[in-house]
C-alpha atoms as a PDB file:
ATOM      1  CA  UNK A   1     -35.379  -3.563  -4.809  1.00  0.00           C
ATOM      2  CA  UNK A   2     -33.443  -0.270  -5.994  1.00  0.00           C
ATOM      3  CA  UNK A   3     -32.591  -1.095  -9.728  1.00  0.00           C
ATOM      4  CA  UNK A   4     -29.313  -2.332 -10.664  1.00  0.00           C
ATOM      5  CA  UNK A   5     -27.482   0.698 -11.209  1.00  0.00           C
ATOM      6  CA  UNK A   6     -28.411   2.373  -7.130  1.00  0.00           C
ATOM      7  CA  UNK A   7     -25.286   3.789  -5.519  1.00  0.00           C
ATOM      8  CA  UNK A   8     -25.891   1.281  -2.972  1.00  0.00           C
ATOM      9  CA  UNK A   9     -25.615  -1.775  -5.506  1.00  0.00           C
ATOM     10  CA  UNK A  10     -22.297   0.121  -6.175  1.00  0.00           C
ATOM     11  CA  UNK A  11     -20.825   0.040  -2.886  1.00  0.00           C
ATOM     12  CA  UNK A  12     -22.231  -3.473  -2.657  1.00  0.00           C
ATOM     13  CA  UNK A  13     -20.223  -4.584  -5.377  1.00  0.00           C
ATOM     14  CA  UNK A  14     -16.937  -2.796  -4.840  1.00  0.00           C
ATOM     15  CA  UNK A  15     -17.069  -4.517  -1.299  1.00  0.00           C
ATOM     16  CA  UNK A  16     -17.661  -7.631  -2.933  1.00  0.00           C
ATOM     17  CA  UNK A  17     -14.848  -7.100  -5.360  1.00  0.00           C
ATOM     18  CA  UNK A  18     -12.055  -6.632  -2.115  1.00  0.00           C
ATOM     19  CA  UNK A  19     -13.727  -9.649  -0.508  1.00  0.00           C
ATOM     20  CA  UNK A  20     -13.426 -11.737  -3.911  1.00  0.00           C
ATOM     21  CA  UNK A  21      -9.485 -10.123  -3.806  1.00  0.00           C
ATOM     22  CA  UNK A  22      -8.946 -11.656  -0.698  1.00  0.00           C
ATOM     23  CA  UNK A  23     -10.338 -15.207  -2.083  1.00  0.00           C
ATOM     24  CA  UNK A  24      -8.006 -14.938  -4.488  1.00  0.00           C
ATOM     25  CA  UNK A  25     -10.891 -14.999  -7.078  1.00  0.00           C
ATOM     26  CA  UNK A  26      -9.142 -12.362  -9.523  1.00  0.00           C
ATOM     27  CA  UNK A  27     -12.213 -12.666 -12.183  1.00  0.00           C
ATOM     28  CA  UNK A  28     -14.634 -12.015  -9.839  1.00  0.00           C
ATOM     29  CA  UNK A  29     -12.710  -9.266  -8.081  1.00  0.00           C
ATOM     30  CA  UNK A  30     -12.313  -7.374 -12.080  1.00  0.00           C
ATOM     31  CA  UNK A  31     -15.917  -8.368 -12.449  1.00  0.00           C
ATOM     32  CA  UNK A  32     -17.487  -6.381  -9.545  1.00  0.00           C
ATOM     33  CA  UNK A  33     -15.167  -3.610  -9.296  1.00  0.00           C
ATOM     34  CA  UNK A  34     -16.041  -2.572 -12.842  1.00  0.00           C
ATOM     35  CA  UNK A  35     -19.569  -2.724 -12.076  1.00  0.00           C
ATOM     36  CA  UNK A  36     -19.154  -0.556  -9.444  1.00  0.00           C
ATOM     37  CA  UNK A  37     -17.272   1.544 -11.468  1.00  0.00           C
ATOM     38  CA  UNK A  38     -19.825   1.711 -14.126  1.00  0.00           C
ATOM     39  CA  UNK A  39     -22.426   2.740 -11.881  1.00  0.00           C
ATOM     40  CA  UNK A  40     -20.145   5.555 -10.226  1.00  0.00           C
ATOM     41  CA  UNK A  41     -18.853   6.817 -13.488  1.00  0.00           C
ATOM     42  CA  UNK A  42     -22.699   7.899 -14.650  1.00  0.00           C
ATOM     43  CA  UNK A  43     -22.467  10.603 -11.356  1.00  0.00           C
ATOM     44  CA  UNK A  44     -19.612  12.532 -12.697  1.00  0.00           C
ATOM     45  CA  UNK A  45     -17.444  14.734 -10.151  1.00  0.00           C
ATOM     46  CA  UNK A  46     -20.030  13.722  -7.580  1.00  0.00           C
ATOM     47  CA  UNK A  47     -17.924  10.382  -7.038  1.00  0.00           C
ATOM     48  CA  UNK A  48     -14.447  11.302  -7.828  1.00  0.00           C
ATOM     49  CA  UNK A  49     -13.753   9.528  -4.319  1.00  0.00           C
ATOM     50  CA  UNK A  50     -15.813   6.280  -5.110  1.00  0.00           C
ATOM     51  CA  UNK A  51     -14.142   5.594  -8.596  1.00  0.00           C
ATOM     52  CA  UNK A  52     -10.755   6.868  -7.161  1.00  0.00           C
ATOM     53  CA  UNK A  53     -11.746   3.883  -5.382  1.00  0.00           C
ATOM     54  CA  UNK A  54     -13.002   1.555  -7.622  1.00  0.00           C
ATOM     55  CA  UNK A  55      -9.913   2.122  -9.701  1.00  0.00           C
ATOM     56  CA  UNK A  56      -7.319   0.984  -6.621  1.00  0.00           C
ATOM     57  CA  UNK A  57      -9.309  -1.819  -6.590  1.00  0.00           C
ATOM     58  CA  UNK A  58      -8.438  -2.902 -10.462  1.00  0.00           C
ATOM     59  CA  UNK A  59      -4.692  -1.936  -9.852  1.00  0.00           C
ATOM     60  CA  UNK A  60      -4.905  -4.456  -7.276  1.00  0.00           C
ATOM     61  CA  UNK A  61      -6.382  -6.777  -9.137  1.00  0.00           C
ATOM     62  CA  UNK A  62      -4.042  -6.482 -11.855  1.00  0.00           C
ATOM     63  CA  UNK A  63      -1.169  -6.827  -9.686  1.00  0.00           C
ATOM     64  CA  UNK A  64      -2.272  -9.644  -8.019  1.00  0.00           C
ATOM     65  CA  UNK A  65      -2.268 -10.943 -11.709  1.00  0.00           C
ATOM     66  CA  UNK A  66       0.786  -9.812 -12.596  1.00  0.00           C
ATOM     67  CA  UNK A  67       0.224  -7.427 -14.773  1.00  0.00           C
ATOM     68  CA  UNK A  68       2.356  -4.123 -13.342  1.00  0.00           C
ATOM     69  CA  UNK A  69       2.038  -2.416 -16.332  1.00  0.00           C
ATOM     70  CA  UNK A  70      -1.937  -1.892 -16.202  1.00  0.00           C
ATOM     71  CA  UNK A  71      -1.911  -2.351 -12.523  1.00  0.00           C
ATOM     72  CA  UNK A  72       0.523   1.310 -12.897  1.00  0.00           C
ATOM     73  CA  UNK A  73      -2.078   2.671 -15.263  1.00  0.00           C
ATOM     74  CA  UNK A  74      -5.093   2.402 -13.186  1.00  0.00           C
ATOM     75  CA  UNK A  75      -3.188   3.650  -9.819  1.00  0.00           C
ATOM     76  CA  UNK A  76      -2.277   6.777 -11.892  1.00  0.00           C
ATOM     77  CA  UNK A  77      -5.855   7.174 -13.039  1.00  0.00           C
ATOM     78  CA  UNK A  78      -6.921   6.780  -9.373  1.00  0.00           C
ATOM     79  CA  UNK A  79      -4.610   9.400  -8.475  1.00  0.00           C
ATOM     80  CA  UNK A  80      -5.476  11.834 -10.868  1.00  0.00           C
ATOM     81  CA  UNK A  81      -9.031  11.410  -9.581  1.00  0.00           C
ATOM     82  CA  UNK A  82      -8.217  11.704  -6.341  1.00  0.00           C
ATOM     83  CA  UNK A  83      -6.544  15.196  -7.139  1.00  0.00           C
ATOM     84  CA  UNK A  84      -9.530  16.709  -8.756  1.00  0.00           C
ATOM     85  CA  UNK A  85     -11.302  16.871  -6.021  1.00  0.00           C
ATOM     86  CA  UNK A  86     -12.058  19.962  -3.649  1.00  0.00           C
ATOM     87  CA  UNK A  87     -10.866  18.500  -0.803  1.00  0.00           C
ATOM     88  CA  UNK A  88      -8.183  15.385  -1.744  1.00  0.00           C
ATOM     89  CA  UNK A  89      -8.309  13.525   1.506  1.00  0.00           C
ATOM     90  CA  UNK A  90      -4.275  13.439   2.753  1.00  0.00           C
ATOM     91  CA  UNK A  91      -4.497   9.477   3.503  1.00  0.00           C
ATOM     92  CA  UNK A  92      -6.191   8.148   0.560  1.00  0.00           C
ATOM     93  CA  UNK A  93      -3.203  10.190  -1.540  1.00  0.00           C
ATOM     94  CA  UNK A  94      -0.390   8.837   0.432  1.00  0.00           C
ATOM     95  CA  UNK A  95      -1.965   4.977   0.025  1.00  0.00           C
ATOM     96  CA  UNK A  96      -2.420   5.320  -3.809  1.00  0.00           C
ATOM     97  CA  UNK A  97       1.502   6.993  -4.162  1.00  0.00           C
ATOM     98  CA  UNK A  98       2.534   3.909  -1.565  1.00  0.00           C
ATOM     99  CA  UNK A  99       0.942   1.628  -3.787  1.00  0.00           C
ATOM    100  CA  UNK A 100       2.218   3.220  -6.934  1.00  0.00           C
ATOM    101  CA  UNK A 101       5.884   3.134  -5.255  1.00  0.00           C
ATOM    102  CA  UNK A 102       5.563  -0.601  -4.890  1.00  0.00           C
ATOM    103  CA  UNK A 103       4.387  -1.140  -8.398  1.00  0.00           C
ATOM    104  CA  UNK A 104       7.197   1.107  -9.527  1.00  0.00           C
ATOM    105  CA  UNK A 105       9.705  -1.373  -7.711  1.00  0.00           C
ATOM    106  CA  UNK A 106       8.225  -4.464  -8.594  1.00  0.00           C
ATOM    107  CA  UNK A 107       9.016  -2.993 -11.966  1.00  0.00           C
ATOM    108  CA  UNK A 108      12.767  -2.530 -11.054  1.00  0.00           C
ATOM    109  CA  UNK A 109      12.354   0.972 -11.903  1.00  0.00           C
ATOM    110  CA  UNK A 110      13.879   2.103  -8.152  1.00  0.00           C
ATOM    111  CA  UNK A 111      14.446   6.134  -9.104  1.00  0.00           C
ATOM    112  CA  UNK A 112      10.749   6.210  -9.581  1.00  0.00           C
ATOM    113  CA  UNK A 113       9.962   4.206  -6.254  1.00  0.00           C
ATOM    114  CA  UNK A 114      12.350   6.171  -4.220  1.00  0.00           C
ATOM    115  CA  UNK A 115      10.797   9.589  -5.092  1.00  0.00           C
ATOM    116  CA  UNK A 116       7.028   8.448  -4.969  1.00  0.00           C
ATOM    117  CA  UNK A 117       8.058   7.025  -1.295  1.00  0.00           C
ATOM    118  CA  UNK A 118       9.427   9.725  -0.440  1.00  0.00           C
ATOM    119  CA  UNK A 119       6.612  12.564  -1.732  1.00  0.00           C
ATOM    120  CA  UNK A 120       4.265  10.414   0.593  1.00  0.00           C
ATOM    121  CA  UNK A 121       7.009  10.852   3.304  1.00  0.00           C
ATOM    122  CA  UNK A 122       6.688  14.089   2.942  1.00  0.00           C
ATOM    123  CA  UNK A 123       3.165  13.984   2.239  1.00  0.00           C
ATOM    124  CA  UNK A 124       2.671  12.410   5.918  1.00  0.00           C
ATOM    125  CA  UNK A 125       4.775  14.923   8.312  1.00  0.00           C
ATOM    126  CA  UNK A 126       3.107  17.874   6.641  1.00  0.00           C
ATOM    127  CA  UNK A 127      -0.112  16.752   7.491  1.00  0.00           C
ATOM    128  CA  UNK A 128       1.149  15.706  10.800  1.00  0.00           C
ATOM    129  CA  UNK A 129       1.060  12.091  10.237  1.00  0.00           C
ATOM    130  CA  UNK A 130       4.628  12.255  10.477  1.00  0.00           C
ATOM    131  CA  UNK A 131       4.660   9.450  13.580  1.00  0.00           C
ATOM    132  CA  UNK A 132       2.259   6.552  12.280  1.00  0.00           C
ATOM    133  CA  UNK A 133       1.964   3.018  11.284  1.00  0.00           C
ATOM    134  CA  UNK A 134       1.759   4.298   7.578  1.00  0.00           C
ATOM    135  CA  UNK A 135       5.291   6.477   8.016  1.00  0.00           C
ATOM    136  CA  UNK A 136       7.108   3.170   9.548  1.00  0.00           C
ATOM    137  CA  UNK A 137       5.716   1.158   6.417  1.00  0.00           C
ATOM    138  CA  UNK A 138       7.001   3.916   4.321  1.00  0.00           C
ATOM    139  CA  UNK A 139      10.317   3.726   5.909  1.00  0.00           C
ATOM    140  CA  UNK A 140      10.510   0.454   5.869  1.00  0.00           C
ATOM    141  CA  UNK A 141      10.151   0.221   1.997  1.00  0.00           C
ATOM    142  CA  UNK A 142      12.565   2.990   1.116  1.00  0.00           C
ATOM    143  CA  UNK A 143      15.002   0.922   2.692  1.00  0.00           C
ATOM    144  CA  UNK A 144      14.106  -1.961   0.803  1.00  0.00           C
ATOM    145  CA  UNK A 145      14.282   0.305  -2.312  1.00  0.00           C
ATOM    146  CA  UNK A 146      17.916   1.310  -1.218  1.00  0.00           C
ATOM    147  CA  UNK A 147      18.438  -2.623  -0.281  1.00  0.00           C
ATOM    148  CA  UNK A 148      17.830  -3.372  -4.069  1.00  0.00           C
ATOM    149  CA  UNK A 149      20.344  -0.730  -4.913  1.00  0.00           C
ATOM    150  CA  UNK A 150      23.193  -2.421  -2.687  1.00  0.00           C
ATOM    151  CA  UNK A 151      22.766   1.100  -0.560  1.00  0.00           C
ATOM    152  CA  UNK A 152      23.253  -1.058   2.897  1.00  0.00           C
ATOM    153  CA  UNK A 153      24.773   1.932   4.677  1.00  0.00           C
ATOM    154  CA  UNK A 154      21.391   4.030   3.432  1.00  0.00           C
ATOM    155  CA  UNK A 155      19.003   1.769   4.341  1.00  0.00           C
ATOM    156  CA  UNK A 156      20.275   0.809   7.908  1.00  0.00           C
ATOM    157  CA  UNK A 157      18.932   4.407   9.829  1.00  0.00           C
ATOM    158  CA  UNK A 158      15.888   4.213   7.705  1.00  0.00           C
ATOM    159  CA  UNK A 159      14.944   0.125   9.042  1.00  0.00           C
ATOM    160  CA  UNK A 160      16.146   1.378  12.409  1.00  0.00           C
ATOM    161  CA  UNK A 161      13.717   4.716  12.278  1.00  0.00           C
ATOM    162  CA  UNK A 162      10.873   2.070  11.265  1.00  0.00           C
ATOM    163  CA  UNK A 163      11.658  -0.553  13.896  1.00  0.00           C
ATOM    164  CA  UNK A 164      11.246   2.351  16.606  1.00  0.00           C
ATOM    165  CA  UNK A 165       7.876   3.690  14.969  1.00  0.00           C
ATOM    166  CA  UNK A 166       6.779  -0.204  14.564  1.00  0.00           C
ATOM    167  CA  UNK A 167       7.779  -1.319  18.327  1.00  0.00           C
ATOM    168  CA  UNK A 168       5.567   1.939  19.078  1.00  0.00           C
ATOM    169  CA  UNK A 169       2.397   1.192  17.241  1.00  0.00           C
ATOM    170  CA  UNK A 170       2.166  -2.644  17.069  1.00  0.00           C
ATOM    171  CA  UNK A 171       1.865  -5.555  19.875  1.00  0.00           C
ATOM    172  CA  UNK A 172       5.245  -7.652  20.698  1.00  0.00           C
ATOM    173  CA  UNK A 173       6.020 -10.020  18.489  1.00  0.00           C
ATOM    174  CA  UNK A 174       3.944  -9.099  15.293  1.00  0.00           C
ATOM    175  CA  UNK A 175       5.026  -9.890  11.745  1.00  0.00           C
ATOM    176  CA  UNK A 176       5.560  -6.513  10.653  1.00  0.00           C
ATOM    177  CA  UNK A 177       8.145  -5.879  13.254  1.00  0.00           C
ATOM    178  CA  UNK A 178       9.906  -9.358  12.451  1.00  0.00           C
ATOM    179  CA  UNK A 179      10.077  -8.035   8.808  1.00  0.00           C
ATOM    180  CA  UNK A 180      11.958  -5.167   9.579  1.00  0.00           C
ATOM    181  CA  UNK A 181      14.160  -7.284  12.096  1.00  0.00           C
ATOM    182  CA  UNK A 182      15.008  -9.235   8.982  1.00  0.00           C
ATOM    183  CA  UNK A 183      15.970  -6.113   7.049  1.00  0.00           C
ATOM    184  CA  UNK A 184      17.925  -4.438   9.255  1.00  0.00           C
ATOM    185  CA  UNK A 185      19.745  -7.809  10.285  1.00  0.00           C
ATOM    186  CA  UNK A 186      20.676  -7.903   7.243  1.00  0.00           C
ATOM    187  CA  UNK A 187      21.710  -4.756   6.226  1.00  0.00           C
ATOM    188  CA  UNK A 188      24.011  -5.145   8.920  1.00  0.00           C
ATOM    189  CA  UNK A 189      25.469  -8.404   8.114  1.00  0.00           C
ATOM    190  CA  UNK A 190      26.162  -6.931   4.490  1.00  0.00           C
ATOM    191  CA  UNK A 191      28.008  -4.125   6.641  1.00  0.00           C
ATOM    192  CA  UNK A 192      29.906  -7.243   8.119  1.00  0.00           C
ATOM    193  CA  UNK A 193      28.266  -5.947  11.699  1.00  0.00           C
ATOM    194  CA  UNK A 194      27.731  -9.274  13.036  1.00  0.00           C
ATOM    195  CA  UNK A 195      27.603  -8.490  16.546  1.00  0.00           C
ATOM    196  CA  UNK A 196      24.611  -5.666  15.717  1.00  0.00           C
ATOM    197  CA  UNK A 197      23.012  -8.083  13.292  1.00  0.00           C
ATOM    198  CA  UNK A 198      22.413 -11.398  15.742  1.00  0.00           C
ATOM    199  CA  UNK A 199      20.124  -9.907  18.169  1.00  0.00           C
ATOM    200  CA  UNK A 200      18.206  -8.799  15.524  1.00  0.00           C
ATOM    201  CA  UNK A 201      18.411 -12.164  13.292  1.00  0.00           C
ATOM    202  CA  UNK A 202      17.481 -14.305  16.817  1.00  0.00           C
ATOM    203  CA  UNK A 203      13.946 -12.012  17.647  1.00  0.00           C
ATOM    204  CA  UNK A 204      12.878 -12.069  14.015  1.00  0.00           C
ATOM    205  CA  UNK A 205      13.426 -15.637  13.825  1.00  0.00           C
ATOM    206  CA  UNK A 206      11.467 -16.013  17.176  1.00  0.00           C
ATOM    207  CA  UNK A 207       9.002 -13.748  15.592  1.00  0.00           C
ATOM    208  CA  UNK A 208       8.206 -16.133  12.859  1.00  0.00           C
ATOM    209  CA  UNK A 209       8.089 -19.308  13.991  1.00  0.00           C
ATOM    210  CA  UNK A 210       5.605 -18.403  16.762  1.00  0.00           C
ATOM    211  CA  UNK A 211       3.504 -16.866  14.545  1.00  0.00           C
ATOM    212  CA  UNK A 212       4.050 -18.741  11.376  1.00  0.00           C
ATOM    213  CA  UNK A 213       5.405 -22.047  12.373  1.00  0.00           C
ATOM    214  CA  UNK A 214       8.986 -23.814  11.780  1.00  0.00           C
ATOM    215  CA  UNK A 215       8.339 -24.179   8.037  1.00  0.00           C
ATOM    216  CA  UNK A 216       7.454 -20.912   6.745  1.00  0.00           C
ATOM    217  CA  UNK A 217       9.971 -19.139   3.867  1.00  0.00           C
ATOM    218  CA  UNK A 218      10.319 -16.190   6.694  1.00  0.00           C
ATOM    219  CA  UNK A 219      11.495 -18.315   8.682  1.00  0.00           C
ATOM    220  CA  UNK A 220      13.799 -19.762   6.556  1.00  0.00           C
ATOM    221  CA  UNK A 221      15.317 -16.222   5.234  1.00  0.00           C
ATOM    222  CA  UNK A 222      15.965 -15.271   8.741  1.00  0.00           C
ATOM    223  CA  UNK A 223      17.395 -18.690   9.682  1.00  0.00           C
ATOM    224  CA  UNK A 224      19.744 -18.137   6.770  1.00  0.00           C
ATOM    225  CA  UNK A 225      20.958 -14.396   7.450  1.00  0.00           C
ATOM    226  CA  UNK A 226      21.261 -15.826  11.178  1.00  0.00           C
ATOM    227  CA  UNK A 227      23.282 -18.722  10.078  1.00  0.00           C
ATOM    228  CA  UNK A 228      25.661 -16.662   8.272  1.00  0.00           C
ATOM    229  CA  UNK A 229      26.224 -14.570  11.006  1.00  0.00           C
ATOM    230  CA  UNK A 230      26.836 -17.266  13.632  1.00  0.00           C
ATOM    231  CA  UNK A 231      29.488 -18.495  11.559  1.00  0.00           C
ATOM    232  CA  UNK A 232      31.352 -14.995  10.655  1.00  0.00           C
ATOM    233  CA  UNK A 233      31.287 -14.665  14.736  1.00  0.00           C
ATOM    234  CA  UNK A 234      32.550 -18.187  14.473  1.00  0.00           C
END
């Protein structure tokens, strides 16, 4: 009706691309966010925010297939788009630096993950978004960053800030707060604080198996944490 190169067959197809994401179709996901990208790129600076966008998209899409290295290169490109603009929306920043941190640690380059988590840390409580679901996420993956390290005693106050900030801001029992259960359990266990850790080990177990079932790996990895701190308590 419009022509094939409307703004609105742009938005259509970047929504199509996250929905073919989700499918797991990763050809048609590339497919339809470089359309959209194609048709954004013709307006210049007026859609710094839609190819920002378009661009997340294709880091996704390349991480989903593997492929960190490009995945890194188009989440910096979205970035830098992102920062050209007038008025950089404070949110859309901190996701593409949260995403960038996890691409960063997938990588095993932790330094790197560690600062970008913590610039969107930072990021957050000056744009007083310091108490939200995205600043217990963030939390939550700097102590996995300091897990990887062998940090235990660093990442224990940082799962324990994000279990508060998660018990605030989701329902009882959902996955997100079993995850961080399972970190801080064992964190703790590593810290050979078994008494700390089974409480925490038992409700993240719970967690999972009434929302995933008995034979789910989460509930496996928190069985096995669990296990090995029924048997230091003996």
């Amino acid at each position: 009706a419009v022509g094939t190169d409307d703004r609105t067959v742009a938005e259509s197809r970047f929504n199509l691309g996250y929905l073919y994401l989700v499918l797991g179709d990763i050809d048609g996901s590339r497919a339809s966010f470089e359309a959209a990208l194609a048709i954004w790129s013709e307006d210049g600076d007026g859609s710094l925010g839609d190819r920002a966008a378009a661009l997340l998209g294709l880091a996704r899409v390349a991480e989903q297939g593997k492929d960190l290295d490009l995945a890194m290169e188009r989440a910096t490109e979205s970035l830098s788009l992102r920062l050209r603009a007038s008025d950089p929306d404070l949110l859309d920043i901190t996701e593409l630096k949260v995403t960038m941190a996890r691409l960063q640690r997938r990588r095993n380059k932790l330094a790197e993950a560690e600062s970008l988590y913590n610039e969107a840390l930072q990021d957050l409580r000056e744009g007083g978004h310091g108490t939200s679901p995205m600043t217990a996420t963030i939390l939550n993956n700097l102590a996995v960053v300091q897990w990887q390290r062998g940090a235990w005693t660093d990442a224990e106050p940082m799962y324990r800030e994000s279990l508060s900030l998660r018990r605030r801001f989701y329902p009882e029992g959902h996955s997100e707060i079993g995850k961080t259960l399972l970190g801080l359990g064992s964190v703790l266990e590593k810290q050979d604080k078994y008494l700390d850790a089974e409480p925490h080990l038992r409700e993240a177990v719970e967690i999972f198996q009434k929302r995933d079932g008995s034979d789910e790996p989460n509930v496996a990895n928190a069985s096995a944490v669990l296990g090995r701190v029924l048997c230091a308590l003996d």
